[in-house]
Every structure is written in C-alpha cells, then in structure tokens.
Protein backbone atom coordinates (compact mmCIF):
# COMPACT_ATOMS: atom_id res chain seq x y z
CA UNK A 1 118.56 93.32 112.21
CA UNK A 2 120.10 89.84 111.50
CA UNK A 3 120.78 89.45 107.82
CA UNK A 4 121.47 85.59 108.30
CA UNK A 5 118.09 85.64 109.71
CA UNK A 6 116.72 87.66 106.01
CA UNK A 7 119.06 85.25 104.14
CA UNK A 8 117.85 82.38 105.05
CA UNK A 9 114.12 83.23 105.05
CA UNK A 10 114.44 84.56 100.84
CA UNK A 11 114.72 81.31 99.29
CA UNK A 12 112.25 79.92 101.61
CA UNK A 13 109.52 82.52 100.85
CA UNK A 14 111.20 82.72 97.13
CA UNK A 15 110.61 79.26 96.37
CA UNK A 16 107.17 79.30 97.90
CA UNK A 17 106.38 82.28 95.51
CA UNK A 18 107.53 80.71 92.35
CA UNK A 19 104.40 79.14 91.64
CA UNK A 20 101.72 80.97 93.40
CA UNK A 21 98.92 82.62 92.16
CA UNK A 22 100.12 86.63 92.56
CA UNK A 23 103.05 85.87 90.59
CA UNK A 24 100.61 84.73 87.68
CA UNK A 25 98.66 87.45 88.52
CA UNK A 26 101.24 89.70 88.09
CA UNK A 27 102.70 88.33 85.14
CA UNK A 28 99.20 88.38 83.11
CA UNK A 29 98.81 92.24 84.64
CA UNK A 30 102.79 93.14 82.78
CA UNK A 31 100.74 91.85 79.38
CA UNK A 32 98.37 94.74 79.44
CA UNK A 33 100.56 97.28 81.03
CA UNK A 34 103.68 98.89 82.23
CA UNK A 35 105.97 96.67 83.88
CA UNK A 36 107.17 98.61 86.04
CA UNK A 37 103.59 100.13 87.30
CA UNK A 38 102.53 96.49 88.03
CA UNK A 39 105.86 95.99 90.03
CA UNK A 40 104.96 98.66 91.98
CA UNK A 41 101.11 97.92 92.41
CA UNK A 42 101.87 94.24 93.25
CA UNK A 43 105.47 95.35 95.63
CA UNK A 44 103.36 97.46 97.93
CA UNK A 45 100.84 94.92 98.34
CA UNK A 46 103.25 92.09 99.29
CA UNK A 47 104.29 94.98 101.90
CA UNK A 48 101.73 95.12 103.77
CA UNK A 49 100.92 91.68 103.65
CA UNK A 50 104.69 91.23 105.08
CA UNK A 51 103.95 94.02 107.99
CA UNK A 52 100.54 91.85 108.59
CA UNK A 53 102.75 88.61 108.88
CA UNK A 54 105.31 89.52 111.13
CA UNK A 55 103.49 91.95 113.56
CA UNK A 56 99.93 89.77 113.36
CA UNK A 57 101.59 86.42 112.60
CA UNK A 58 99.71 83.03 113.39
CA UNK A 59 97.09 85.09 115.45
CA UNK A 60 95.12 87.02 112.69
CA UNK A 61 94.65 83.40 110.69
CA UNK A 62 92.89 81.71 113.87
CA UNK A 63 90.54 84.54 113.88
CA UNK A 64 89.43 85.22 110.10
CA UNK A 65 87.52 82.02 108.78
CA UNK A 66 89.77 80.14 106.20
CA UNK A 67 86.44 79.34 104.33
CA UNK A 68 85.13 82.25 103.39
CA UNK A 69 88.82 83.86 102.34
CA UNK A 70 88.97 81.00 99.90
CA UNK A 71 85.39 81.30 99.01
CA UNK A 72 86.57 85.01 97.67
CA UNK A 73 89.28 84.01 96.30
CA UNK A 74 87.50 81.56 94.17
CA UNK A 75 84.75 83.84 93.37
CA UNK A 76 87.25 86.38 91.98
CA UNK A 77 89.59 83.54 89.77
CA UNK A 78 86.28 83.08 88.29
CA UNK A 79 85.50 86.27 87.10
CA UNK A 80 88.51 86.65 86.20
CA UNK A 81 88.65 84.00 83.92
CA UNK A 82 85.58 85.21 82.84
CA UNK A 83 86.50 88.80 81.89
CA UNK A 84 89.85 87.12 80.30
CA UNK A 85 87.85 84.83 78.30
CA UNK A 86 85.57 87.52 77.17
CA UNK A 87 88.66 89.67 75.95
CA UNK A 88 90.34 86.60 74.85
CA UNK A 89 87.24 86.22 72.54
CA UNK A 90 87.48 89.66 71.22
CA UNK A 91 90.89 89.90 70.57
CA UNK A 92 90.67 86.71 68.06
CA UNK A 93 87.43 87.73 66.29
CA UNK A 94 88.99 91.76 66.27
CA UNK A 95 92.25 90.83 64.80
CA UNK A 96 95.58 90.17 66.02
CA UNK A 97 97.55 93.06 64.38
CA UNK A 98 96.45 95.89 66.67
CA UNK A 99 99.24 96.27 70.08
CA UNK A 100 97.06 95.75 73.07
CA UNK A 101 95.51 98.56 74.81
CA UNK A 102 97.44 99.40 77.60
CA UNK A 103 96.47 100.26 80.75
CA UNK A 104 96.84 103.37 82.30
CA UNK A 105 99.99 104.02 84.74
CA UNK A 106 97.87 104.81 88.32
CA UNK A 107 94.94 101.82 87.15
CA UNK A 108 97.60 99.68 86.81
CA UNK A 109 99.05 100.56 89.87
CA UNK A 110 95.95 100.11 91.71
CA UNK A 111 94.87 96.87 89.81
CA UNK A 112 98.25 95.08 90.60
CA UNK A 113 97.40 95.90 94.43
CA UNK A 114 94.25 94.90 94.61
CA UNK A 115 94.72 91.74 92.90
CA UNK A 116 97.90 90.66 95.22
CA UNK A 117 96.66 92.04 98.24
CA UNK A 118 93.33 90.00 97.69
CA UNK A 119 94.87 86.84 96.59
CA UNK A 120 97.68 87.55 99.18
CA UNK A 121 95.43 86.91 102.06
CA UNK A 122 96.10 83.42 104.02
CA UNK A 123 98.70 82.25 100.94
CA UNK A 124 101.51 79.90 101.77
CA UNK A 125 104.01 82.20 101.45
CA UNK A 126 102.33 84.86 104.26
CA UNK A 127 101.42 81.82 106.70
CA UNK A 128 105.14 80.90 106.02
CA UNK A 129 106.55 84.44 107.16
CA UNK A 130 103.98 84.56 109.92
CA UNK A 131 105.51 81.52 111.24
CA UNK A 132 108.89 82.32 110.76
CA UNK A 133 108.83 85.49 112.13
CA UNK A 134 107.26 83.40 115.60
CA UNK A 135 110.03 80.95 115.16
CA UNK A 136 112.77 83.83 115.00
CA UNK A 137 111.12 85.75 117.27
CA UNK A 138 113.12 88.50 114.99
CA UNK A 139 110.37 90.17 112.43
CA UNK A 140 112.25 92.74 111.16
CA UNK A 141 114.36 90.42 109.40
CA UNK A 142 112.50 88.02 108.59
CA UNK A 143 109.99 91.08 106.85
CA UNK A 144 113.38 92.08 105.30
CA UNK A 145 114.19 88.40 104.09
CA UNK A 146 110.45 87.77 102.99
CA UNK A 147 109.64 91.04 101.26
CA UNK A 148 113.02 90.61 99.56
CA UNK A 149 112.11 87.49 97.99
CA UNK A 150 108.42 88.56 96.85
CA UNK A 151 109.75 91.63 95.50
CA UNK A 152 112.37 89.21 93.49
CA UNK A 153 109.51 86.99 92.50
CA UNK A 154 107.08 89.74 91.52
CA UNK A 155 110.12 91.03 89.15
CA UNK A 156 110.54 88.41 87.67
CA UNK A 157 106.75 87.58 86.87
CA UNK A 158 106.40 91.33 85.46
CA UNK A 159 109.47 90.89 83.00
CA UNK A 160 108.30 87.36 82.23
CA UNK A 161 104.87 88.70 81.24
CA UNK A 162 105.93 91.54 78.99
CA UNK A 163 108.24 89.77 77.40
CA UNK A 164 105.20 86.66 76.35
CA UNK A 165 103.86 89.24 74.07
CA UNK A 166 107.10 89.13 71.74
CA UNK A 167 106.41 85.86 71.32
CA UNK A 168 102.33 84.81 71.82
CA UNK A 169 99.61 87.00 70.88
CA UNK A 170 97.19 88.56 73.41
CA UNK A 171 94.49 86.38 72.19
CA UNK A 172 96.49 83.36 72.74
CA UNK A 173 97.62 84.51 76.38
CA UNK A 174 94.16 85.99 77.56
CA UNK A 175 92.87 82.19 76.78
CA UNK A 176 95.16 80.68 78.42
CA UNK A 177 95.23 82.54 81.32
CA UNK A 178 91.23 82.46 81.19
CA UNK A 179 91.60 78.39 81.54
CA UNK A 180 93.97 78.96 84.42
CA UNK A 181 92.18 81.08 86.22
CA UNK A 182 89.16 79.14 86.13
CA UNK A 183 91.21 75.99 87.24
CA UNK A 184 92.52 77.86 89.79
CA UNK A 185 89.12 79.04 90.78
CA UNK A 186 87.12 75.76 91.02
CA UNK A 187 90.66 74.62 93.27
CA UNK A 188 89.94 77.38 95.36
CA UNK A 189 85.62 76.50 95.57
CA UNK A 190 86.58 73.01 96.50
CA UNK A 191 89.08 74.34 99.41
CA UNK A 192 86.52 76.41 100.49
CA UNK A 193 83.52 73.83 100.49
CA UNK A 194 85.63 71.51 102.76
C-alpha cells in the first residue's frame, strides 16, 4: 500500500465526483430518506465499481458498447424525471404541510445502490481510476485513494440533501430535480445516438 499513491488519486477522483450525476442522485435519495441508509446504499455501490476499476481497468470499457450504457442511462434519467415530476405534481396539489414519506431503511438501501451502481457504469470518475490504477500499476491504493474520495463525495451529497428540506419544500425539490433529470437524460440520448 502506498498512501502517496491514495493521496494523490482523492482529489483527482474527488473533484471529478463533485458534479456527477450519483452525487445528485444521492443527494435527491437523502430528501426522501435516511441519510445515512443512502450513504450506505450509494458507498457499497461506488465499491464495487472501484474493485471493477482497478482489477478490470481500461479492458472491461473496450468490450461493453459505450452506446448502449448511455442509451440506459438516458432511458432511466428519463423516468426518473418522470416519476419526480409526477410526485412533484402531487406534492403541490396535496399540500405542503405534511413531512415527506420516508422511505424505508433496507429500500433505501437498495435504491441508493441501484441507482449509483447503474449510473456508475463507464462515468468519468471510474474510467479515471481504471486508468490510474494502469498508470500506477498499484490498485490497491489507488482503490483506497478513489473509494476514499467517492465515499467523501457521497457524504457530502447525503447531508447536502437532507438538509434542502429545512429550507425548500419537497414539491419545490422533486421539480427541480424532475427538470434535471430530464436534462441530464436527453444529454445522455444525444451521447448515445452519436
């Protein structure tokens, strides 16, 4: 294990995090439940991704077709957006005084990793660690570096999220995240189309 290795690889994968799609994912998931379930959900996806990256690396993205990953991906920002819309919707017509539902421990759990692991697959920040742990040629740490800094990220997106409902209501944030998600979704039909 070389920590300089891990240290240098966080703010690399950290900063490639910060604006990606799981951490919004995640942060919209800490709205309708426990923090700390979607932590977990979302932390054990990013770990297998991680294992995937270092021990698969640049290999496993030759062989899956870019295309259709990003044809998924865009299929499920859609629905997504649509299901948030839809709730969204109900939310402002249904009155804003009643706490949102929240979800149940193990669903949210499960929902956090399916969501990251899904929108995990080919991202930036997984390419990235594939690549640097060829570079290295060292992937325990950078696997210790990487899933350091997505654990970090995913932290912060879970506190961020829980703490919007203080100040937004769900109907405002389940709109907003419905217009996101769709953006995000026709970004991802246009990738895939090319």
């Amino acid at each position: 294990m070389d920590w300089v290795i891990a240290a240098s690889v966080f703010p690399l994968i950290a900063l490639g995090e910060l604006p990606d799609k799981t951490m919004f994912a995640s942060l919209v998931l800490a709205t309708q439940a426990s923090p700390r379930a979607v932590w977990l959900g979302a932390a054990a996806a990013f770990a297998v991704h991680v294992v995937i990256a270092v021990t698969i690396g640049v290999a496993l993205f030759r062989v899956l077709p870019t295309r259709a990953l990003d044809a998924v991906v865009a299929l499920m920002f859609v629905a997504g957006a649509v299901l948030s819309f839809r709730e969204g919707r109900k939310d402002r017509h249904g009155g804003d005084d009643e706490p949102p539902a929240v979800m149940p421990h193990g669903r949210a759990v499960t929902t956090a990793f399916v969501a990251v692991f899904i929108f995990e697959w080919g991202d930036l920040t997984q390419i990235l660690t594939a690549n640097l742990a060829a570079r290295y040629h060292n992937g325990l740490s950078v696997g210790v570096g990487a899933l350091g800094a997505l654990w970090a990220v995913a932290a912060v997106a879970v506190v961020s999220g829980h703490g919007l409902l203080k100040v937004l209501n769900l109907a405002t944030i389940r709109l907003v995240t419905a217009a996101l998600l769709l953006a995000l979704g026709m970004y991802s039909a246009v990738t895939a189309a090319r």
